[in-house]
PDB file of N, CA and C in Angstrom:
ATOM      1  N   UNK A   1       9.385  -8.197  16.795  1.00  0.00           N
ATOM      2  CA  UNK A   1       9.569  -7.174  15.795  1.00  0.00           C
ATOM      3  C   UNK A   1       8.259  -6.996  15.021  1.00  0.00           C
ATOM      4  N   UNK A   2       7.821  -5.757  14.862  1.00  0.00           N
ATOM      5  CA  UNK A   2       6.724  -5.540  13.905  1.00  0.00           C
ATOM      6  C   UNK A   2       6.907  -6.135  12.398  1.00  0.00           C
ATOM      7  N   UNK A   3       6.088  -6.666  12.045  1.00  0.00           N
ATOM      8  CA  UNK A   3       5.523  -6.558  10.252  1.00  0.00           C
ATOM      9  C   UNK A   3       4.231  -5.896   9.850  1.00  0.00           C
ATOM     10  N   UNK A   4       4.488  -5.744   8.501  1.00  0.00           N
ATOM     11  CA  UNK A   4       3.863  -5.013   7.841  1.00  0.00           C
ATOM     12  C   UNK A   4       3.314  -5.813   6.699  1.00  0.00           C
ATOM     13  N   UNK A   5       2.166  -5.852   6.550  1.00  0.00           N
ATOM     14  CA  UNK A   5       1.862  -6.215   4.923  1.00  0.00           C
ATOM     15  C   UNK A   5       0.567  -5.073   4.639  1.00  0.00           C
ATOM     16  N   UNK A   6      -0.134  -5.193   2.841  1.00  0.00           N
ATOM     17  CA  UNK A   6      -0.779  -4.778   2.290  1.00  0.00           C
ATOM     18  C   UNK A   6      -1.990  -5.349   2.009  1.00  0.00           C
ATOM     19  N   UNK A   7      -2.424  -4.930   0.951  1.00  0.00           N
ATOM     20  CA  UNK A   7      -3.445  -5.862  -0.083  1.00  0.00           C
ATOM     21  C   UNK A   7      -4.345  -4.444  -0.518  1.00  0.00           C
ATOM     22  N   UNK A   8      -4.310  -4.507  -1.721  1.00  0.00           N
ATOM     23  CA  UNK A   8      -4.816  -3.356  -3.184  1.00  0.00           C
ATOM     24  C   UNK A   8      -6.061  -4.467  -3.575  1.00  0.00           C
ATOM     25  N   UNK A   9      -7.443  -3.889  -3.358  1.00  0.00           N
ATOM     26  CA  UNK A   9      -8.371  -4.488  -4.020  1.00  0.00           C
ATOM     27  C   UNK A   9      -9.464  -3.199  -4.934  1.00  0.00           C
ATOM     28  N   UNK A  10      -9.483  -3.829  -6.329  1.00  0.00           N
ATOM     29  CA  UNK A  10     -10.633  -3.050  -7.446  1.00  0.00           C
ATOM     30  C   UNK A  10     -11.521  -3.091  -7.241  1.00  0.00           C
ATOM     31  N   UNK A  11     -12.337  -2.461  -6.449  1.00  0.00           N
ATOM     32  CA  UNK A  11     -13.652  -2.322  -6.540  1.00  0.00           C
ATOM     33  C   UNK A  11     -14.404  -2.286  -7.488  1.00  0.00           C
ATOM     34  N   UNK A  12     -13.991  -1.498  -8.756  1.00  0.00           N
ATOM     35  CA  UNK A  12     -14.709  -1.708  -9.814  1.00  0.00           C
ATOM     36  C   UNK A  12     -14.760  -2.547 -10.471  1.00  0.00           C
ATOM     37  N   UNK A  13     -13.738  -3.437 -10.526  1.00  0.00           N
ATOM     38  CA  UNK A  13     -13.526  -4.735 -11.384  1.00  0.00           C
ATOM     39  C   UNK A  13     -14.074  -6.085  -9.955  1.00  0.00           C
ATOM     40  N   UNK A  14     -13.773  -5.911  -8.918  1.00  0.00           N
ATOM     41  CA  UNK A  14     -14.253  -6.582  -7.880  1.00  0.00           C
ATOM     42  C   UNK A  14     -12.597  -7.536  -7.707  1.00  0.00           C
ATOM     43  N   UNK A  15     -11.782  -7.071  -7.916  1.00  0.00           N
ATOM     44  CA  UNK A  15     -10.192  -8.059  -8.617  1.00  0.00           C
ATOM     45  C   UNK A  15      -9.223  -7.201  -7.365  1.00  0.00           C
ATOM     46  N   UNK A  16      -8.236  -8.059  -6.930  1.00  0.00           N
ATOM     47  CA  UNK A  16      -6.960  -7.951  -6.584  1.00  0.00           C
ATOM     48  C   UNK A  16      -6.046  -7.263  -7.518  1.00  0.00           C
ATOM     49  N   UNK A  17      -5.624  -5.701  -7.247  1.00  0.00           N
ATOM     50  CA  UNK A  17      -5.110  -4.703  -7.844  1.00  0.00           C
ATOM     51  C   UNK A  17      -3.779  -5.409  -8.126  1.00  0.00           C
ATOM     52  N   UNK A  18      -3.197  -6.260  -9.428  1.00  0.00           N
ATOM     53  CA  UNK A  18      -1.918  -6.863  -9.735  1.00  0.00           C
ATOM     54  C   UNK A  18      -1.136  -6.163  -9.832  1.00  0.00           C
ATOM     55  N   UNK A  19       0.302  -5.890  -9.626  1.00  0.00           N
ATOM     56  CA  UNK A  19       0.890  -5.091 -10.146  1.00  0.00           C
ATOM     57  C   UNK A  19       1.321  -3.980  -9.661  1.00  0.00           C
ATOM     58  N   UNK A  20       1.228  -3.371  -8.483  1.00  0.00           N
ATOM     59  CA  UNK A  20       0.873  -1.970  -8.536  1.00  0.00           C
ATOM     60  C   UNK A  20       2.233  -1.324  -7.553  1.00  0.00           C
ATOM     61  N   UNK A  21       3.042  -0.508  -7.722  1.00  0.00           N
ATOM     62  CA  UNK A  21       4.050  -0.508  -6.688  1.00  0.00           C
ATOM     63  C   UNK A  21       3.858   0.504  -5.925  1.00  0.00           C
ATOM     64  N   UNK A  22       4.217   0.104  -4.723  1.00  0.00           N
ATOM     65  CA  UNK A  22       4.504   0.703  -3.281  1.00  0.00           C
ATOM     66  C   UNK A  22       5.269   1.356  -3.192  1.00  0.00           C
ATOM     67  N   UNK A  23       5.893   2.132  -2.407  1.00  0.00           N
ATOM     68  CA  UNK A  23       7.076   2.526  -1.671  1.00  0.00           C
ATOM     69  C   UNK A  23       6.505   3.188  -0.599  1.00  0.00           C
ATOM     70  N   UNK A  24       7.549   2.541   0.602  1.00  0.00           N
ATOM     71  CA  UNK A  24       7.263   2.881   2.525  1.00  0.00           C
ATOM     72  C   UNK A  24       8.475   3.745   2.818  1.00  0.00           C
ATOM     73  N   UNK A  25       8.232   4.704   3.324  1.00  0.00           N
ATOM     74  CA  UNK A  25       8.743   5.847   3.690  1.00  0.00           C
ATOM     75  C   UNK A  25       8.785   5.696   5.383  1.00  0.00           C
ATOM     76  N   UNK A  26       9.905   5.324   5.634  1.00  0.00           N
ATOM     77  CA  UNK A  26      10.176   4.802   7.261  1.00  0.00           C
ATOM     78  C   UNK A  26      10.372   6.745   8.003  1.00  0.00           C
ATOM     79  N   UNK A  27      10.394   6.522   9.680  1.00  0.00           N
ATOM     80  CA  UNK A  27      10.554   7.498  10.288  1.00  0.00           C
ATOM     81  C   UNK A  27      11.813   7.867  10.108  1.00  0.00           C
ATOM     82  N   UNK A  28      12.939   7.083   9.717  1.00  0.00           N
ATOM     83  CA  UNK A  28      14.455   8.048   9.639  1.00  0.00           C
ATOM     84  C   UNK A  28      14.729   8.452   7.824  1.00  0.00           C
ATOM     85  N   UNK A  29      13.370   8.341   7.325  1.00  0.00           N
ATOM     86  CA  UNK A  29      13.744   8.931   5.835  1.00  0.00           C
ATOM     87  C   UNK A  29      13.779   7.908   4.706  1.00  0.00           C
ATOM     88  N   UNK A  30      14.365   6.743   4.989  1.00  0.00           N
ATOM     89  CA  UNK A  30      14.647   5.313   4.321  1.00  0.00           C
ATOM     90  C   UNK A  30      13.088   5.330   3.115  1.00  0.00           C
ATOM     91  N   UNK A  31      13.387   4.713   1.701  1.00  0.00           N
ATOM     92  CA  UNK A  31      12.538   4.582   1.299  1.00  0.00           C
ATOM     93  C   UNK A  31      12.568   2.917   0.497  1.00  0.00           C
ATOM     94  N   UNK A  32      11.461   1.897   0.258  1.00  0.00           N
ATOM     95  CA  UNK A  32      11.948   0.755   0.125  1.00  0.00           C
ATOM     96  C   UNK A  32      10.744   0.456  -0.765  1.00  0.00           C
ATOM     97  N   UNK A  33      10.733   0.037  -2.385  1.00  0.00           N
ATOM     98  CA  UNK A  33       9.926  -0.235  -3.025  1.00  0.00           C
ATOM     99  C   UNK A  33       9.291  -1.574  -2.481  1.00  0.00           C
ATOM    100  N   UNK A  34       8.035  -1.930  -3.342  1.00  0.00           N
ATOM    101  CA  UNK A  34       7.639  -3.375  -2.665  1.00  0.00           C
ATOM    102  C   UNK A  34       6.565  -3.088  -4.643  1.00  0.00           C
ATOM    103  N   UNK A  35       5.997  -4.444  -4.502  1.00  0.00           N
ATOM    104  CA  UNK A  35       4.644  -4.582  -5.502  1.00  0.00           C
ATOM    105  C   UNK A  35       3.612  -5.401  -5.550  1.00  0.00           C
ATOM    106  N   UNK A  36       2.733  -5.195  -5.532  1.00  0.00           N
ATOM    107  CA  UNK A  36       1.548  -6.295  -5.317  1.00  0.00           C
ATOM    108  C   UNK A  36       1.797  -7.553  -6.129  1.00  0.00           C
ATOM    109  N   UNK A  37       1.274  -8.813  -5.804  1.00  0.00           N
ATOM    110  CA  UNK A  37       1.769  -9.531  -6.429  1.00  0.00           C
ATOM    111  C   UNK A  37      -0.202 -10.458  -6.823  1.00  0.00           C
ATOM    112  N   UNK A  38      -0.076 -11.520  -7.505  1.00  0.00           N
ATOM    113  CA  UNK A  38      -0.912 -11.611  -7.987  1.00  0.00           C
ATOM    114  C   UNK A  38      -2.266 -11.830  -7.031  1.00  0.00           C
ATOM    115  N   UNK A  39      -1.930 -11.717  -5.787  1.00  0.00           N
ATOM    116  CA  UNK A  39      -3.882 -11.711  -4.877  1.00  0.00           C
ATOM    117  C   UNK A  39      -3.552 -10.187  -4.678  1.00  0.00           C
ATOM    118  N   UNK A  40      -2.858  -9.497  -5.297  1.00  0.00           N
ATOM    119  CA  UNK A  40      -2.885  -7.678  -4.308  1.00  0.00           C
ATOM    120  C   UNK A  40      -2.463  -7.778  -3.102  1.00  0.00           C
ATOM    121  N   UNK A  41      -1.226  -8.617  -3.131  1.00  0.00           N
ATOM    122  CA  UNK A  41      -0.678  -8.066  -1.640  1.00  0.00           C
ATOM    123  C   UNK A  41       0.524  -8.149  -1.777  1.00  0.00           C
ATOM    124  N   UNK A  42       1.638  -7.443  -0.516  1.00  0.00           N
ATOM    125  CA  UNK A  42       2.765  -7.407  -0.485  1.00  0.00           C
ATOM    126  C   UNK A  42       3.414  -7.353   0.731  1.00  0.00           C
ATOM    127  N   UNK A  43       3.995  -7.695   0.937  1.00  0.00           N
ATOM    128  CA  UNK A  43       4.611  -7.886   2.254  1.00  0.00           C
ATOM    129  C   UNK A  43       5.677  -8.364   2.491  1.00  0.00           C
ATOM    130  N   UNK A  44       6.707  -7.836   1.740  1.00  0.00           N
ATOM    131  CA  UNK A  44       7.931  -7.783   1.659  1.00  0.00           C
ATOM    132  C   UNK A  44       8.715  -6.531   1.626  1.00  0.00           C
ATOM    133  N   UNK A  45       9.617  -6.254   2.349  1.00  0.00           N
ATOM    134  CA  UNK A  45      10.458  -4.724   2.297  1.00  0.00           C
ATOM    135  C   UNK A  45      11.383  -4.620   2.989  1.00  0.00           C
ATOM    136  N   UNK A  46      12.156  -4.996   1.567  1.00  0.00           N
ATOM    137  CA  UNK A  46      13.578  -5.441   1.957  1.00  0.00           C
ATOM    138  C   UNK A  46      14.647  -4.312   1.914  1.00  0.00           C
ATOM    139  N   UNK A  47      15.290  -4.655   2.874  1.00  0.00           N
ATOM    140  CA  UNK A  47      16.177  -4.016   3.615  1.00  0.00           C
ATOM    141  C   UNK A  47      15.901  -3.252   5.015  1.00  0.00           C
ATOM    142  N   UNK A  48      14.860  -2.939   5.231  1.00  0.00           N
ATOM    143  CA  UNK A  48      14.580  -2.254   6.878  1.00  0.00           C
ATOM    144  C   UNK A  48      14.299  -3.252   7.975  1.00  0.00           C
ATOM    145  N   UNK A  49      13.997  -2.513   8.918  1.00  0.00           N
ATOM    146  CA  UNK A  49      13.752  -3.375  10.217  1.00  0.00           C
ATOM    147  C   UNK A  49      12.827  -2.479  10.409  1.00  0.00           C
ATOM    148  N   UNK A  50      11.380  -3.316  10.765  1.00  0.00           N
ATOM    149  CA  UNK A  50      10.485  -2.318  11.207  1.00  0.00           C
ATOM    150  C   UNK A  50      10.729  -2.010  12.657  1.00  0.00           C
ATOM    151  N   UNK A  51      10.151  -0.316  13.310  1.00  0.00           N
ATOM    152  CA  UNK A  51      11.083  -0.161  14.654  1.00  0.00           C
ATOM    153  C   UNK A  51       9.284   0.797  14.867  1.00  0.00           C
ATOM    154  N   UNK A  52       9.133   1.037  16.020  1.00  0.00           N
ATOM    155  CA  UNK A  52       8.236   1.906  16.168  1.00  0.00           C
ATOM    156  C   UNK A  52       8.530   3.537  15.626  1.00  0.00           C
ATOM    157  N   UNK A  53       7.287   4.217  15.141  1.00  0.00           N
ATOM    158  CA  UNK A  53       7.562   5.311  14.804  1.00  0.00           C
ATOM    159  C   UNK A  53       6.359   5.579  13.715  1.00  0.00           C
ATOM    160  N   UNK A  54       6.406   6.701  12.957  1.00  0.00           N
ATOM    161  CA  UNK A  54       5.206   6.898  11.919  1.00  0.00           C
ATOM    162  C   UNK A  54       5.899   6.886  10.330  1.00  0.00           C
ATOM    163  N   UNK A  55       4.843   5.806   9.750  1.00  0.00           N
ATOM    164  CA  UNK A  55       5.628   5.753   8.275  1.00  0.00           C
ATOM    165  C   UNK A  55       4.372   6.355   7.546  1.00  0.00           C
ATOM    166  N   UNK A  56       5.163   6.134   6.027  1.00  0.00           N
ATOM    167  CA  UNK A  56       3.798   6.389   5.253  1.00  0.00           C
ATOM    168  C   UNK A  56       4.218   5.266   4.323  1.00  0.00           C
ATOM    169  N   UNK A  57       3.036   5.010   3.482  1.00  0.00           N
ATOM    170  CA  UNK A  57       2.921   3.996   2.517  1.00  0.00           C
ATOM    171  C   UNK A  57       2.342   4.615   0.966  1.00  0.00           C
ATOM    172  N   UNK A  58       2.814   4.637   0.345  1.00  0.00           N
ATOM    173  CA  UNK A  58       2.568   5.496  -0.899  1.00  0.00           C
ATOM    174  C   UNK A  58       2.397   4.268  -1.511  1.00  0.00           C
ATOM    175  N   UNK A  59       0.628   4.496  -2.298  1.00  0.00           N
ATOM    176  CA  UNK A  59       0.337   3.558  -3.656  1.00  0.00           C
ATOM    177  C   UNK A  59       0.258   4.182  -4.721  1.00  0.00           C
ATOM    178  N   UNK A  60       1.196   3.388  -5.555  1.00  0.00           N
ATOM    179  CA  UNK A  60       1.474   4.305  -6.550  1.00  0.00           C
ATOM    180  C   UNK A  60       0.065   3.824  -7.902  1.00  0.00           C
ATOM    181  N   UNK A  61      -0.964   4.467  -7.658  1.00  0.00           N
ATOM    182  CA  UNK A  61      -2.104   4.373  -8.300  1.00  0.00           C
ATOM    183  C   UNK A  61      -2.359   4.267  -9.938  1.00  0.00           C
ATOM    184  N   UNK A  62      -1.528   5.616 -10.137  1.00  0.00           N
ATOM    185  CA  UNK A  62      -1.721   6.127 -11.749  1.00  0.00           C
ATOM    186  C   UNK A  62      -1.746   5.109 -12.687  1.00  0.00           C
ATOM    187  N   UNK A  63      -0.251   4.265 -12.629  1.00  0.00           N
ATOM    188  CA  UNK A  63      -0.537   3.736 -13.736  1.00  0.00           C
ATOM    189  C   UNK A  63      -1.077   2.531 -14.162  1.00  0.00           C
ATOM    190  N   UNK A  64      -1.723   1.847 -12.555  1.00  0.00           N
ATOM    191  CA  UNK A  64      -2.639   0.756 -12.743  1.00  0.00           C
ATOM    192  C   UNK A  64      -4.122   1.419 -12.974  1.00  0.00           C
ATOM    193  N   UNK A  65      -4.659   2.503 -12.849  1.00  0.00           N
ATOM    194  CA  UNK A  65      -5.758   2.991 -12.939  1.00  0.00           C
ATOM    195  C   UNK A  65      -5.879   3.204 -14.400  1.00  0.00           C
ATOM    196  N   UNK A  66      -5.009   4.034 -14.988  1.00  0.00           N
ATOM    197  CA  UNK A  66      -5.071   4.077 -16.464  1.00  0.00           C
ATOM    198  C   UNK A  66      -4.936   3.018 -17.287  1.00  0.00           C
ATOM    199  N   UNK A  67      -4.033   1.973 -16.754  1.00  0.00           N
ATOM    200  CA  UNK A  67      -4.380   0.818 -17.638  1.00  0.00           C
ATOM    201  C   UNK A  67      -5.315  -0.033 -17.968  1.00  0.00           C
ATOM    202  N   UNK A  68      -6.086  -0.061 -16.453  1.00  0.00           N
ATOM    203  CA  UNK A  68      -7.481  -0.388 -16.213  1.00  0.00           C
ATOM    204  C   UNK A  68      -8.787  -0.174 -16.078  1.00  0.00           C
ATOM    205  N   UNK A  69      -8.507   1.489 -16.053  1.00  0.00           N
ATOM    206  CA  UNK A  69     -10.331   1.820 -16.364  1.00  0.00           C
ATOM    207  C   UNK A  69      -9.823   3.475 -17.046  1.00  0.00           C
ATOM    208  N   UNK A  70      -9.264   3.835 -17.857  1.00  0.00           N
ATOM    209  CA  UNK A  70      -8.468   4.400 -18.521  1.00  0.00           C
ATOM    210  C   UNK A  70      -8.185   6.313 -18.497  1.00  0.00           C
ATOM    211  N   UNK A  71      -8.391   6.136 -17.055  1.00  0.00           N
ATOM    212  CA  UNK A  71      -7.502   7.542 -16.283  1.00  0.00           C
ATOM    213  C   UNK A  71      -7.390   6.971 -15.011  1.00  0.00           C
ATOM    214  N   UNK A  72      -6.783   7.987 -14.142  1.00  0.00           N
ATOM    215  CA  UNK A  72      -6.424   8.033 -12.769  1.00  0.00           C
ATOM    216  C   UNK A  72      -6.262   9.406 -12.213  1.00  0.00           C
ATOM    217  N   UNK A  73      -7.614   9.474 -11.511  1.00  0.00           N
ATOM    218  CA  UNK A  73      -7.573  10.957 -11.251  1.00  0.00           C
ATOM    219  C   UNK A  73      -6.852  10.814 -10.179  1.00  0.00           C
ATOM    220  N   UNK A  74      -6.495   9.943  -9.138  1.00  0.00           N
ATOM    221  CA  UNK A  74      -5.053  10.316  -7.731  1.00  0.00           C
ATOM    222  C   UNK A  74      -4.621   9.161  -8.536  1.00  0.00           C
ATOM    223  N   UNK A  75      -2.905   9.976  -8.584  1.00  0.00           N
ATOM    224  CA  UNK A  75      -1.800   9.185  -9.396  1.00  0.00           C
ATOM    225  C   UNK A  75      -1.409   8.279  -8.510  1.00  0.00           C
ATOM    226  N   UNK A  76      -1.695   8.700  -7.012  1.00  0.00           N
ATOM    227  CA  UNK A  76      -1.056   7.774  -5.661  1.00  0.00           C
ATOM    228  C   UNK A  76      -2.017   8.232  -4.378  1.00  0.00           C
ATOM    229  N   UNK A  77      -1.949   7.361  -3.586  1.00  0.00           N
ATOM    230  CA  UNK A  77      -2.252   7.319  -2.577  1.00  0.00           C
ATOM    231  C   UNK A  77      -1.429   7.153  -1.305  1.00  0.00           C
ATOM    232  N   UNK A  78      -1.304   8.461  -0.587  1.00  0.00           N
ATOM    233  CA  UNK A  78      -0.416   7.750   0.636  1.00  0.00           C
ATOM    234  C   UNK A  78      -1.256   7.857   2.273  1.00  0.00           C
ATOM    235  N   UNK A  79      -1.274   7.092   2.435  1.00  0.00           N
ATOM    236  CA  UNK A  79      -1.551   6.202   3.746  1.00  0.00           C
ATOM    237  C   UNK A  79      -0.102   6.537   4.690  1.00  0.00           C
ATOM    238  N   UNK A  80      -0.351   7.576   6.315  1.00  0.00           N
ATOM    239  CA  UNK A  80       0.608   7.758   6.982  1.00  0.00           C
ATOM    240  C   UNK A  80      -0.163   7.278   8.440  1.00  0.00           C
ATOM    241  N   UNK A  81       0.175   6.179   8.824  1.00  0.00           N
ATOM    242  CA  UNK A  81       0.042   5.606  10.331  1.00  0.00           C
ATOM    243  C   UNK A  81       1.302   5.032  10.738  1.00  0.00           C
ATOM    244  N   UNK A  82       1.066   4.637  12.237  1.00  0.00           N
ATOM    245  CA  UNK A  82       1.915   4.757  13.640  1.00  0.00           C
ATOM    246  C   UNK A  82       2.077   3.500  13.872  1.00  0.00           C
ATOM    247  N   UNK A  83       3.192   2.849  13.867  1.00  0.00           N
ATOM    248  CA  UNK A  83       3.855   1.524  14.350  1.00  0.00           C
ATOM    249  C   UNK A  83       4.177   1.845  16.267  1.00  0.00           C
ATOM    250  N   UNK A  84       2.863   1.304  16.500  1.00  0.00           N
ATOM    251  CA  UNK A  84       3.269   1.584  18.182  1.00  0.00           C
ATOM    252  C   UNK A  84       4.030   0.486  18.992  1.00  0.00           C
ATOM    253  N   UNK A  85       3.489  -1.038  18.527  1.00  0.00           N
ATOM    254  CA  UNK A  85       3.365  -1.533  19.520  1.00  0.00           C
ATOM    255  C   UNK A  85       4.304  -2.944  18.416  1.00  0.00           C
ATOM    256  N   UNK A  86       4.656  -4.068  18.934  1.00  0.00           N
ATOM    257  CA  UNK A  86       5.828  -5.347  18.490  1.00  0.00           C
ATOM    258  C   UNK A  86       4.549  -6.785  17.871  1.00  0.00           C
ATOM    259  N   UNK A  87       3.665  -5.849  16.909  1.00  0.00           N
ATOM    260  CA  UNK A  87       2.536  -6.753  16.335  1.00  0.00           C
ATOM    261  C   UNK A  87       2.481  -6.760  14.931  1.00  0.00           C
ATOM    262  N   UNK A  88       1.789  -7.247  14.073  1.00  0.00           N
ATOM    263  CA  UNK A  88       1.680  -7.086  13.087  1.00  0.00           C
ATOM    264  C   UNK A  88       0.733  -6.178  12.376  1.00  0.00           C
ATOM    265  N   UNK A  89       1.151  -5.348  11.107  1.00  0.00           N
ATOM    266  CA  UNK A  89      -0.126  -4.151  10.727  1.00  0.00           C
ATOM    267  C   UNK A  89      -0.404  -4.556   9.603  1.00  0.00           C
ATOM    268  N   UNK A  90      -1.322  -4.524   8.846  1.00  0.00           N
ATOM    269  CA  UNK A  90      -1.840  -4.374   7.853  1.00  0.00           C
ATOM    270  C   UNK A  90      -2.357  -3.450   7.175  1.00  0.00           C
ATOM    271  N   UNK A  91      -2.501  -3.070   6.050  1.00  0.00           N
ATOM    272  CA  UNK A  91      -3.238  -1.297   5.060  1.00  0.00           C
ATOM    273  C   UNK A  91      -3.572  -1.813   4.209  1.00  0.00           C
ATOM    274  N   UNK A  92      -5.018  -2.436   4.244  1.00  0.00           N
ATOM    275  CA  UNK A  92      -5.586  -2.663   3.169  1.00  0.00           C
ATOM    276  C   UNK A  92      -5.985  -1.268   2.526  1.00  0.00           C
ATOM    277  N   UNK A  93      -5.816  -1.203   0.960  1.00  0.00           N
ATOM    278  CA  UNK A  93      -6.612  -0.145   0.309  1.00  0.00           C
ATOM    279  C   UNK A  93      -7.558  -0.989  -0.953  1.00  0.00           C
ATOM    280  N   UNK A  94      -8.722   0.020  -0.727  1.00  0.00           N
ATOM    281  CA  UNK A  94      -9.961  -0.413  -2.169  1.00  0.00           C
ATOM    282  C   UNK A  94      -9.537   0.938  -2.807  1.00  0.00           C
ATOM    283  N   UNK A  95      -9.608   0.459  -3.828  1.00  0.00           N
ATOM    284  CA  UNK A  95      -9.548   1.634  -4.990  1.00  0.00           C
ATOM    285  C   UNK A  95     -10.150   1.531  -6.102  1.00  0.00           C
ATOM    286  N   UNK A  96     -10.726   2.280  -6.847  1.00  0.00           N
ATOM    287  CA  UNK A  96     -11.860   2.562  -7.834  1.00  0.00           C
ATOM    288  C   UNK A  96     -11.123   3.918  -8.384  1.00  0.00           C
ATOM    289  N   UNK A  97     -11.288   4.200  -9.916  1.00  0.00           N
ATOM    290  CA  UNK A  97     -11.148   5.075 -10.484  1.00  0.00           C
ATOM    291  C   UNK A  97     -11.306   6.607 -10.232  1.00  0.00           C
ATOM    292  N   UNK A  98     -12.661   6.764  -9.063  1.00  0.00           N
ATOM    293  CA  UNK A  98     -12.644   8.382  -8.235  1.00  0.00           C
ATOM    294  C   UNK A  98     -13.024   8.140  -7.247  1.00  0.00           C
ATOM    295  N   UNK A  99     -12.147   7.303  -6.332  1.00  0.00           N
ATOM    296  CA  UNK A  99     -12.299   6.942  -4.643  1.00  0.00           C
ATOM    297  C   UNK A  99     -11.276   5.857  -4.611  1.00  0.00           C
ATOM    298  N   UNK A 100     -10.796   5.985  -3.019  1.00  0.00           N
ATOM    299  CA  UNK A 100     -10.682   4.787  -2.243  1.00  0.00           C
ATOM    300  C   UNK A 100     -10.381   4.801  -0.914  1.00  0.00           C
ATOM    301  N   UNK A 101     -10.007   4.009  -0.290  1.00  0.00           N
ATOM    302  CA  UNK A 101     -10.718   4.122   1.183  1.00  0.00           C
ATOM    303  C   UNK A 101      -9.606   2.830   1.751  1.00  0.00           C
ATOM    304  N   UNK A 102      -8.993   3.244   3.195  1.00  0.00           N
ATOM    305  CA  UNK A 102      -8.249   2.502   3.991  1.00  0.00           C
ATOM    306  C   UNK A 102      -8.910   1.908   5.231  1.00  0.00           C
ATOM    307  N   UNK A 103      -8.653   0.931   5.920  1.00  0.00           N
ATOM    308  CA  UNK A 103      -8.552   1.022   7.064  1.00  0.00           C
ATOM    309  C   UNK A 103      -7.411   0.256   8.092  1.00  0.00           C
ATOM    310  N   UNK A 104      -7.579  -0.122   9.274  1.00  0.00           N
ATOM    311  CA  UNK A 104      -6.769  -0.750   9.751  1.00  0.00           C
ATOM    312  C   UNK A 104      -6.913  -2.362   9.692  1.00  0.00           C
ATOM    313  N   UNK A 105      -6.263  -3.257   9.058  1.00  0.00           N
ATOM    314  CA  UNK A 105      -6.602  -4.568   9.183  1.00  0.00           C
ATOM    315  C   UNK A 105      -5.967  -5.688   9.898  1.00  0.00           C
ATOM    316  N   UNK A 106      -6.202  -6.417   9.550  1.00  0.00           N
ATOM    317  CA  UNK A 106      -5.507  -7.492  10.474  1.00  0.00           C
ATOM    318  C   UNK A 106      -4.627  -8.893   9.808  1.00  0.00           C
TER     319      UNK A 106
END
C-alpha cells in the first residue's frame, strides 16, 4: 500500500514550518486534515487508504506566514501529483514569505 508523508521547511527563518495544517484531497473527493508537527512533518491521514490515482495536498500557508514574518501573500499552497505505483511519496515544501518551491522526495 502506498504512504504519504510531508515536511514544511522556512527558508527564511531556516526552521521546520510548526504548526501548519494540511488537507489531502483524494481522487474520489474525500478530504482529510493532517498538521505539521514539531520537525515540519506529517504523515498521518486518518481515515483513507492510499489507492493509486491523482491527489492534491493543500498547505494551508496564511496563517503561519502572518504569524511569522507578518503577511502571506499565498494563503495556501496546493501541490497536485500522481500516486502511480505501491511505494512511498513524499512533498516536501520550502516556503518563504513571496515563494516556495516543491519537489519530489524521498
Amino acid at each position: 500500500m502506498p504512504s504519504l508523508s510531508s515536511h514544511v521547511l522556512d527558508t527564511t527563518l531556516g526552521k521546520p514550518a510548526v504548526g501548519m495544517p494540511l488537507t489531502l484531497k483524494t481522487p474520489d473527493g474525500q478530504c482529510v486534515e493532517g498538521i505539521t508537527n514539531a520537525d515540519g512533518r506529517c504523515n498521518e491521514w486518518q481515515g483513507i487508504r492510499l489507492t493509486t490515482g491523482t491527489y492534491t495536498l493543500q498547505f494551508n500557508t496564511g496563517d503561519y506566514l502572518r504569524s511569522h514574518h507578518g503577511s502571506a501573500f499565498y494563503p495556501h499552497a496546493d501541490i497536485t501529483f500522481c500516486i502511480e505505483t505501491d511505494e512511498h511519496y513524499h512533498i516536501p515544501l520550502l516556503i518563504s514569505p513571496f515563494g516556495y518551491s516543491t519537489y519530489r522526495g524521498s
